[in-house]
Protein backbone atom coordinates (compact mmCIF):
# COMPACT_ATOMS: atom_id res chain seq x y z
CA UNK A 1 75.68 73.99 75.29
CA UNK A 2 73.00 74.90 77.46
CA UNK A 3 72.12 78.93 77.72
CA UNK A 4 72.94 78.92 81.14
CA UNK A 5 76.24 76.86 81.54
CA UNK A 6 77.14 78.95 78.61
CA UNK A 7 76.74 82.26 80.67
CA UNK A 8 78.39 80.47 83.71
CA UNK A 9 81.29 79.50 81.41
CA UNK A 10 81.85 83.30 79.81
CA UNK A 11 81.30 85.11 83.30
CA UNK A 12 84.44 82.71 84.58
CA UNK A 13 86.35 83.45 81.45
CA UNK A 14 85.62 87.19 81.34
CA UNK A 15 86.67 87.18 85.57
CA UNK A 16 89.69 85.03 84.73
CA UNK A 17 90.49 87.40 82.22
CA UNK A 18 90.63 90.24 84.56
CA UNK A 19 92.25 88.91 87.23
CA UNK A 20 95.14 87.79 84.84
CA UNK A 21 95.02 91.47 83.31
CA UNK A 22 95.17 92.96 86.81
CA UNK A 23 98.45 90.75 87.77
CA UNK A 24 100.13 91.42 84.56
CA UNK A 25 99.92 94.99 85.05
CA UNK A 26 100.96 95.11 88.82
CA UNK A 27 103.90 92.88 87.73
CA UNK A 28 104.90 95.33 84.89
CA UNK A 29 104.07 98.21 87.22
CA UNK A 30 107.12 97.29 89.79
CA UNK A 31 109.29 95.87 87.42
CA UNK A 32 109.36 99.79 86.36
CA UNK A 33 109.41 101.09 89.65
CA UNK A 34 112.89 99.00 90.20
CA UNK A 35 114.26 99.80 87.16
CA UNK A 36 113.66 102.96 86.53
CA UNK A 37 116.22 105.92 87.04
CA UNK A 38 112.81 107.78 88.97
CA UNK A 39 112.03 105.08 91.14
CA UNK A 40 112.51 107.14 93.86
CA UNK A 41 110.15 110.23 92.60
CA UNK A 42 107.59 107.53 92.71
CA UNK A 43 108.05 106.37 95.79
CA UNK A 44 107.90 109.81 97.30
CA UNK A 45 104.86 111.20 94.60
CA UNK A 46 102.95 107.49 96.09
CA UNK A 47 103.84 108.61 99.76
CA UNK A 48 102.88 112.35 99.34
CA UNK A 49 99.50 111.52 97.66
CA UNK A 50 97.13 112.69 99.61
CA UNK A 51 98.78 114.01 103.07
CA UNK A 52 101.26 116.07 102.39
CA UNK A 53 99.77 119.24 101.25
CA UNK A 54 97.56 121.72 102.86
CA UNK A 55 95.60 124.27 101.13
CA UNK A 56 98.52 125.24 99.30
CA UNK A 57 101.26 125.15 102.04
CA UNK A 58 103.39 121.99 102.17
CA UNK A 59 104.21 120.10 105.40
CA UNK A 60 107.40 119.25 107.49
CA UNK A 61 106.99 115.36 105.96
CA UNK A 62 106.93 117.22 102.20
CA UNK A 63 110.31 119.23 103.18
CA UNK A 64 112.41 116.51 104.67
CA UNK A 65 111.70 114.32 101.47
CA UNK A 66 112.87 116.48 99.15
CA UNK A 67 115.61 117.36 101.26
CA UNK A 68 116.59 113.78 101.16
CA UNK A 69 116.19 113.41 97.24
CA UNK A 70 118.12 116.49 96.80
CA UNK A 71 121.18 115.23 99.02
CA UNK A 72 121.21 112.04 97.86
């Protein structure tokens, strides 16, 4: 094969590759998220991330959350 087709040829495969790697783990990633007995921690840990604390004081959103997990 020619030097460049060749590099044509392994970029695809090595983008291919990733792609496919990036599905598979997003796939495997809410297959846990349903099955697992903490799916709902992770819901709320992915929700909190980011807004709901302040300095070190938590916010109304935080509170009524984990009020929720805790009654359910």
């Amino acid at each position: 094969m020619d030097p460049s087709t060749l590099m044509v040829v392994s970029t695809l495969g090595i983008a291919l590759g990733l792609v496919s790697g990036l599905t598979d783990y997003r796939q495997k990633r809410k297959k846990v998220e349903k099955e697992s007995d903490y799916s709902y921690l992770l819901h709320l840990g992915r929700e909190w991330k980011g807004s709901a604390q302040y300095g070190n004081d938590y916010n109304y959103f935080l509170c009524r959350e984990m009020e929720e997990f805790i009654n359910d």
